[in-house]
Structure formats: structure tokens, C-alpha cells
N, C-alpha and C. Protein backbone atom coordinates (compact mmCIF):
# COMPACT_ATOMS: atom_id res chain seq x y z
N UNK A 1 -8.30 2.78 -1.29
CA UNK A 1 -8.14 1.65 -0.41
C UNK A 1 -7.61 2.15 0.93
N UNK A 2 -8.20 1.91 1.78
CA UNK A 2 -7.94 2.22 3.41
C UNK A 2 -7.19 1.18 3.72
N UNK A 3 -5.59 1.69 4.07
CA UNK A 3 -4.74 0.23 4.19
C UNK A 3 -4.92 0.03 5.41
N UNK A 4 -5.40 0.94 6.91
CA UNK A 4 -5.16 1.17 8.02
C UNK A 4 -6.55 0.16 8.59
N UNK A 5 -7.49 -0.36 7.97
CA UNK A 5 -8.81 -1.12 7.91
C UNK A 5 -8.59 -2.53 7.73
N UNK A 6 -7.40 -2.74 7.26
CA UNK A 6 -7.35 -3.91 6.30
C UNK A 6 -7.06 -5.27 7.67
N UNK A 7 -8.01 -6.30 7.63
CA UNK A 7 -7.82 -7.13 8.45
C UNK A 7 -7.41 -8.46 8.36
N UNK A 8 -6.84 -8.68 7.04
CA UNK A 8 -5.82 -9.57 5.92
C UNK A 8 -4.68 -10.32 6.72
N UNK A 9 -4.37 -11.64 6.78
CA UNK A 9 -3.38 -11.66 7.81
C UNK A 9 -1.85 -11.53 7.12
N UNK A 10 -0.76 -11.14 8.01
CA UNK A 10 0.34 -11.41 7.52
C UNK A 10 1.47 -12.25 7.18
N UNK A 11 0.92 -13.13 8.09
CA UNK A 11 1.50 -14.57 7.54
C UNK A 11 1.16 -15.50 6.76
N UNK A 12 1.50 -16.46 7.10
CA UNK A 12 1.24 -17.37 5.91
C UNK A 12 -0.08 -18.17 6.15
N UNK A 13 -0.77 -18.62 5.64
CA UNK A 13 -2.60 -19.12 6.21
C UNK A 13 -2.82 -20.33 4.98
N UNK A 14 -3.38 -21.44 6.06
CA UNK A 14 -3.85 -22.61 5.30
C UNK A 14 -5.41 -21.95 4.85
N UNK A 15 -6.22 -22.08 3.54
CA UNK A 15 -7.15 -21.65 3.39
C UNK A 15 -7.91 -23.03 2.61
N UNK A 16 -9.35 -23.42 2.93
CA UNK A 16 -9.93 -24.37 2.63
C UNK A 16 -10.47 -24.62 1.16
N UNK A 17 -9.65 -25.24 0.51
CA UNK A 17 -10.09 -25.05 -0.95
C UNK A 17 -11.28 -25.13 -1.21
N UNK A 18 -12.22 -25.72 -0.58
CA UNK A 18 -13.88 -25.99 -1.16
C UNK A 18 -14.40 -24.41 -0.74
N UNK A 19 -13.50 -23.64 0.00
CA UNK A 19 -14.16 -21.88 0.27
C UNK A 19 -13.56 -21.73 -0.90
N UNK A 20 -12.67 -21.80 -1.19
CA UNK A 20 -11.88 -20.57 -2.48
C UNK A 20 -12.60 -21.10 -3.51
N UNK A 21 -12.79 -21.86 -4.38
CA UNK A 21 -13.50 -22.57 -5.36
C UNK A 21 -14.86 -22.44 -5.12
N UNK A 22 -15.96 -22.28 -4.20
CA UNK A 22 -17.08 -22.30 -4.03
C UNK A 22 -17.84 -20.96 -5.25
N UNK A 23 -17.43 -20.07 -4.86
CA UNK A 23 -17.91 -19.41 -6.39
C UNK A 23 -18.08 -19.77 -7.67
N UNK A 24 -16.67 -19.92 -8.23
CA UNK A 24 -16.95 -20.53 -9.12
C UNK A 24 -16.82 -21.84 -9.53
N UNK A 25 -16.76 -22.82 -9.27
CA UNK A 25 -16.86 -24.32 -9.11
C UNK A 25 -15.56 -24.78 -9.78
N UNK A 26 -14.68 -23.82 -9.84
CA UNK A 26 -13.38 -24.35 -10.22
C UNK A 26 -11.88 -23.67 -9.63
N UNK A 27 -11.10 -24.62 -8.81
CA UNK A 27 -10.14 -23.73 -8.22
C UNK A 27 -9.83 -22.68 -8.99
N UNK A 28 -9.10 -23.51 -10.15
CA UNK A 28 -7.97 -22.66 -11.00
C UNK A 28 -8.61 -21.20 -11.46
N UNK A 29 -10.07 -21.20 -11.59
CA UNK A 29 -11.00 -19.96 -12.15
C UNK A 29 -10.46 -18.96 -11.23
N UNK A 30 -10.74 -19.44 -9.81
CA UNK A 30 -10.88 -18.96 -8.62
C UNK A 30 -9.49 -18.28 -8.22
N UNK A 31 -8.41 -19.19 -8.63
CA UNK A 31 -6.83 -18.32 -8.68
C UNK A 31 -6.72 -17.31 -9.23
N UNK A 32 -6.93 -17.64 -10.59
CA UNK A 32 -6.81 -16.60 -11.55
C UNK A 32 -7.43 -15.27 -11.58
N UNK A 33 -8.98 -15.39 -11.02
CA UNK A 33 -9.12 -14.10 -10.40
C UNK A 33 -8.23 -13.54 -9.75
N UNK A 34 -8.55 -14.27 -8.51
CA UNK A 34 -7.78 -13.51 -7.01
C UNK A 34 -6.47 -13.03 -7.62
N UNK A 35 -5.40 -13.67 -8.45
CA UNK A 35 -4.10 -13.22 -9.40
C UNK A 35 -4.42 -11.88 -9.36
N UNK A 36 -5.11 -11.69 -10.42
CA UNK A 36 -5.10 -10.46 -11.29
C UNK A 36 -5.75 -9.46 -10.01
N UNK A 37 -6.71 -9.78 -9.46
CA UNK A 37 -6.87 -8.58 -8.04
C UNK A 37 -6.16 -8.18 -7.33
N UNK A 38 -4.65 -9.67 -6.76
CA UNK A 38 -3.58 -9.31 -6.20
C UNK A 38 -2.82 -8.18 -7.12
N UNK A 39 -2.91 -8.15 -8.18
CA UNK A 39 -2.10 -7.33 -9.37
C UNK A 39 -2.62 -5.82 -9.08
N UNK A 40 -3.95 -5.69 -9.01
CA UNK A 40 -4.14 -4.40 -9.21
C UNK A 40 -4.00 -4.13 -7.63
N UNK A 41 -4.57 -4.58 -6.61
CA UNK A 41 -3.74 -4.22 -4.83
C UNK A 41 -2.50 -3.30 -5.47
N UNK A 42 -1.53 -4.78 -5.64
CA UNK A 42 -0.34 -4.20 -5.70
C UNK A 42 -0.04 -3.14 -6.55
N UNK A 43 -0.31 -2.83 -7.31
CA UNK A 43 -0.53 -1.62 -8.23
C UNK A 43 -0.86 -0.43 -7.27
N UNK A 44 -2.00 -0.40 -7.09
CA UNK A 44 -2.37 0.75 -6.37
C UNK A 44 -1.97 0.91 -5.05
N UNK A 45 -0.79 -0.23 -4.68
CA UNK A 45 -0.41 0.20 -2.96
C UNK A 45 0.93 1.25 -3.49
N UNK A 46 1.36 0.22 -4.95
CA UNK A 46 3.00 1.18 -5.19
C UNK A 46 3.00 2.67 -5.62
N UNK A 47 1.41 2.63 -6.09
CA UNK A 47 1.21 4.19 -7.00
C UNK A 47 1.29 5.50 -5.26
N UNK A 48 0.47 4.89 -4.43
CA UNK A 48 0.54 5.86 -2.98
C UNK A 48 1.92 5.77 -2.67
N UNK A 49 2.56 4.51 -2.53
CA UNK A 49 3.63 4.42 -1.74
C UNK A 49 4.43 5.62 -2.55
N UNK A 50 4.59 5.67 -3.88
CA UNK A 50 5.54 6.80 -4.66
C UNK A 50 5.45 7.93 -4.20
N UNK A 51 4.08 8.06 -4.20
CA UNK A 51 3.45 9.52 -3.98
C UNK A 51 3.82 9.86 -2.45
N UNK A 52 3.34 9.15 -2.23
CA UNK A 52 4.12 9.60 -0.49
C UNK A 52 5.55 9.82 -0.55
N UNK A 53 6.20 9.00 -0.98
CA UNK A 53 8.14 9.38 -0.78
C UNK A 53 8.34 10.71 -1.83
N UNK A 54 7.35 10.69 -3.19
CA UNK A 54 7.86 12.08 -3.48
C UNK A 54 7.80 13.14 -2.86
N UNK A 55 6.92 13.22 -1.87
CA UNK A 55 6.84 14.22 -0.88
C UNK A 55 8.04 14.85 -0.15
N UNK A 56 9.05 13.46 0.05
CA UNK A 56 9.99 13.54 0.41
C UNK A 56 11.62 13.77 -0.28
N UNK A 57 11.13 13.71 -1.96
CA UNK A 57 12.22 13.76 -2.37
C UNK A 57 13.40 15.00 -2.33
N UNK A 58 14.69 14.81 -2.69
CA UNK A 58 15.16 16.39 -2.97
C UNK A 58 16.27 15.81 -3.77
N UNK A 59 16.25 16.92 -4.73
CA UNK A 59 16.82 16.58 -5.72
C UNK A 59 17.98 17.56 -6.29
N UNK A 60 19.24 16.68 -5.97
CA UNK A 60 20.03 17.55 -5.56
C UNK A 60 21.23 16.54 -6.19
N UNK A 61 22.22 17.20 -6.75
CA UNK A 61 22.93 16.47 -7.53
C UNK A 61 24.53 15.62 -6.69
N UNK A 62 24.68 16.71 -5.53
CA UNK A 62 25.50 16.12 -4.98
C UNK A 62 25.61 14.92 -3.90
N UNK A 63 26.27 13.66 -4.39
CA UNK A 63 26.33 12.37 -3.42
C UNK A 63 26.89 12.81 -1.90
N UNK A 64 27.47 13.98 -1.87
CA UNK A 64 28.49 14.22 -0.58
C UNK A 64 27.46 14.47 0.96
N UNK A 65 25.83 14.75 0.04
CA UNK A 65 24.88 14.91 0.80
C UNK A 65 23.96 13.88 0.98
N UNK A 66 23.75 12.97 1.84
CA UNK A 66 23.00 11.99 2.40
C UNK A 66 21.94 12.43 3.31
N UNK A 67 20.57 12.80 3.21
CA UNK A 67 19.59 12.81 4.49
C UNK A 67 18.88 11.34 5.29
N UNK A 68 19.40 11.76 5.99
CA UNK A 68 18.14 10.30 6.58
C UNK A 68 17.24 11.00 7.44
N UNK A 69 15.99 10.89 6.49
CA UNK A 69 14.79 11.45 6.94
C UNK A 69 13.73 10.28 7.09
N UNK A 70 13.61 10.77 8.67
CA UNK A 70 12.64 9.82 9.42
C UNK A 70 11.58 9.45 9.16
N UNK A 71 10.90 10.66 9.10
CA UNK A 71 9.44 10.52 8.09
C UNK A 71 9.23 9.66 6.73
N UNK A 72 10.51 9.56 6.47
CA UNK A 72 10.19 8.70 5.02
C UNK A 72 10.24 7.48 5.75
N UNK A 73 11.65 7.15 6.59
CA UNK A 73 11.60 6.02 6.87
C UNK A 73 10.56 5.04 7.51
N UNK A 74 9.48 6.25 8.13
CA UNK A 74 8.32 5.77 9.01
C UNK A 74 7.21 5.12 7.40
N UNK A 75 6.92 5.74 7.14
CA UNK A 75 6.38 5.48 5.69
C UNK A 75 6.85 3.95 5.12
N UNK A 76 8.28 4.10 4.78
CA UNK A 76 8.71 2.99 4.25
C UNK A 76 8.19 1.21 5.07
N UNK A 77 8.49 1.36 6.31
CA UNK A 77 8.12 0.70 7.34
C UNK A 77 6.67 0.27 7.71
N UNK A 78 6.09 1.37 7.24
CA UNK A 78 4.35 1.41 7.34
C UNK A 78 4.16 0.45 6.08
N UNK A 79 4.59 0.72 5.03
CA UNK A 79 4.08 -0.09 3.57
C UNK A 79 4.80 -1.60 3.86
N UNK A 80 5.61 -1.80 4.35
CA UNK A 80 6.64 -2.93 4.84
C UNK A 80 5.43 -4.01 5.62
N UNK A 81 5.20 -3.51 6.95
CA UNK A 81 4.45 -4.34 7.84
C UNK A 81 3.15 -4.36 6.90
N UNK A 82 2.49 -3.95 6.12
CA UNK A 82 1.29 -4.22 5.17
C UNK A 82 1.30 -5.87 4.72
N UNK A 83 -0.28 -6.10 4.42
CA UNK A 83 -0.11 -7.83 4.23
C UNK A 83 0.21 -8.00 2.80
N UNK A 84 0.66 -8.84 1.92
CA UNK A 84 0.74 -8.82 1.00
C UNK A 84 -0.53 -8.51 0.18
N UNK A 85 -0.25 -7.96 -1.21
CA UNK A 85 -1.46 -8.06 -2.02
C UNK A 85 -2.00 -9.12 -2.76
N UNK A 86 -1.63 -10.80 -2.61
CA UNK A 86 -2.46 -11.79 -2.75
C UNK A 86 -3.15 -12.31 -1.07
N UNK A 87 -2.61 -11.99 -0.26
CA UNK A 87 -3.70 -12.19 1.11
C UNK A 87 -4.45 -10.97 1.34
N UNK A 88 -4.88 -9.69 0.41
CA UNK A 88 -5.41 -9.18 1.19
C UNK A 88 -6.44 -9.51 -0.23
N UNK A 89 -5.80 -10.25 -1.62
CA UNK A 89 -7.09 -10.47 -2.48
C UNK A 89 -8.12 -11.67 -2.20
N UNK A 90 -7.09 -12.55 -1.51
CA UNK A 90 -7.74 -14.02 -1.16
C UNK A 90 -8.61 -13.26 0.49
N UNK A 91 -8.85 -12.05 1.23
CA UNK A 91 -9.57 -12.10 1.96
C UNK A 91 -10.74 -11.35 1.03
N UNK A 92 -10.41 -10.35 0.07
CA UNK A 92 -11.33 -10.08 -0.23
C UNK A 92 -12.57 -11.19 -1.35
N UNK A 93 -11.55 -12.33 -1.44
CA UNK A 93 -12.79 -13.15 -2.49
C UNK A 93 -13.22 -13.84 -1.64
N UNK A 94 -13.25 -14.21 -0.16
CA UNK A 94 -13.58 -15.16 0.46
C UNK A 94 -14.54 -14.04 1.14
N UNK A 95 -14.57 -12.43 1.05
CA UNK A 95 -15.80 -11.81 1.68
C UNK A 95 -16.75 -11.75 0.78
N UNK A 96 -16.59 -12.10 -0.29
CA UNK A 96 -17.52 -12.08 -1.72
C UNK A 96 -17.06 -10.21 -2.37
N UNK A 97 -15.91 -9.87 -2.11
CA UNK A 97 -15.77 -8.30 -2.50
C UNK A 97 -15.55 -8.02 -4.16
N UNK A 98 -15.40 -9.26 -4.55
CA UNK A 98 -14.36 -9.50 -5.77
C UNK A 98 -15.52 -9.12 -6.79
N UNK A 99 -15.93 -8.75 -7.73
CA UNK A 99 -17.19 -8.85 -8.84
C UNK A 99 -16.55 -9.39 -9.86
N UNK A 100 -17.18 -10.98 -10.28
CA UNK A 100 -16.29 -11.81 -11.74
C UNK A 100 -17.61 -12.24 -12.34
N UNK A 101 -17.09 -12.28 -13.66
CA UNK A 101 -18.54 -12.92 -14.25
C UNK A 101 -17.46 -14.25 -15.64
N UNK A 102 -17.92 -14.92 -16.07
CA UNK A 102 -17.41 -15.56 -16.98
C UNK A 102 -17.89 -14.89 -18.44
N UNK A 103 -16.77 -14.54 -19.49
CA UNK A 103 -17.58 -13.98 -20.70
C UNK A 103 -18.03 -15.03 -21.28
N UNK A 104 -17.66 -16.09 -21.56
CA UNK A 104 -18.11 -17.81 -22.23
C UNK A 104 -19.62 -18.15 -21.88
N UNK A 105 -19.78 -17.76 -21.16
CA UNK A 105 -21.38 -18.61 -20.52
C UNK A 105 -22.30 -16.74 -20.80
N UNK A 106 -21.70 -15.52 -20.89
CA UNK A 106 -22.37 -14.44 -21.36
C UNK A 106 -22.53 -14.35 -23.39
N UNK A 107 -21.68 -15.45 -23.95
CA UNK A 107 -21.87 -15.11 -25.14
C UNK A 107 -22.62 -16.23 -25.97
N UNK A 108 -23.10 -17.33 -24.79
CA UNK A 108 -24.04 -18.63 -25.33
C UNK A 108 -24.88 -18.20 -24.95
């Protein structure tokens, strides 16, 4: 995921329920996706975000030593201003990015 692409807004956004529901002809279907997509976003923003600060870790037993290292802090700040991961799932189901199928209507 290219977070630096992402054109998701950060605030808060009225969105037209007859768009969000238009797929599948039922809001709540339509939540429950986007849910579980916000789930995996967020998943995979926290798995980089780790990986990036381990870069930075040091591991060192004594408290008497405090770094404040900038570079992390720039990082931290970078994942901070990011849009949340249910507005960047609700932009991706409203671009059609999402792939859902119903298993109920695949097993009649």
C-alpha cells in the first residue's frame, strides 16, 4: 500500500448512502465489508509502522538513558497525519477497489 498516494480525506465526511449501498443493495452488507477492509488497512499500516521504528530501536537496559531520535519522531508523525483506515476503506469501496461476492446466492 502506497500511503504517500492515498487521496482519502482526513476529516470527518458526510457520504451519500444510496453511493455506499449501491453495490450491494443493502447498507448494512455494505458496512460490513468496508469494516473488515478498514481491519486489514489497519493491520497492514501497524505491521510497516513497527517495522519502521524497529529500525530505530536500541535495546539497552538502562532507564538513565533516554534518546530522542528525530527520525523516529518524523515517522511517528508521518503515520499520525495518515487518514484513518475506515476513510481510506469507504474511499476505496466507493472507487469499486473492494472485490465482495455473497457466499448465499454462490451456494443456491
Amino acid at each position: 500500500m502506497d500511503l504517500k498516494k492515498i487521496d482519502a480525506p482526513t476529516t470527518t465526511v458526510t457520504y451519500n448512502r444510496n453511493a455506499l449501498d449501491e453495490a450491494t443493495g443493502n447498507i448494512y452488507e455494505s458496512i460490513s465489508i468496508i469494516s473488515k477492509r478498514a481491519e486489514q488497512i489497519n493491520s497492514e499500516i501497524k505491521k510497516e509502522l513497527i517495522e519502521k521504528l524497529e529500525e530505530f530501536a536500541t535495546y539497552n537496559d538502562s532507564l538513565e538513558e533516554i534518546f530522542e531520535n528525530k527520525e523516529q519522531i518524523e515517522v511517528s508523525k508521518f503515520y499520525e497525519r495518515l487518514p484513518k483506515p475506515h476513510a481510506l476503506a469507504v474511499k476505496e469501496w466507493l472507487d469499486g477497489k473492494i472485490y465482495h461476492r455473497n457466499t448465499e446466492e454462490d451456494n443456491q
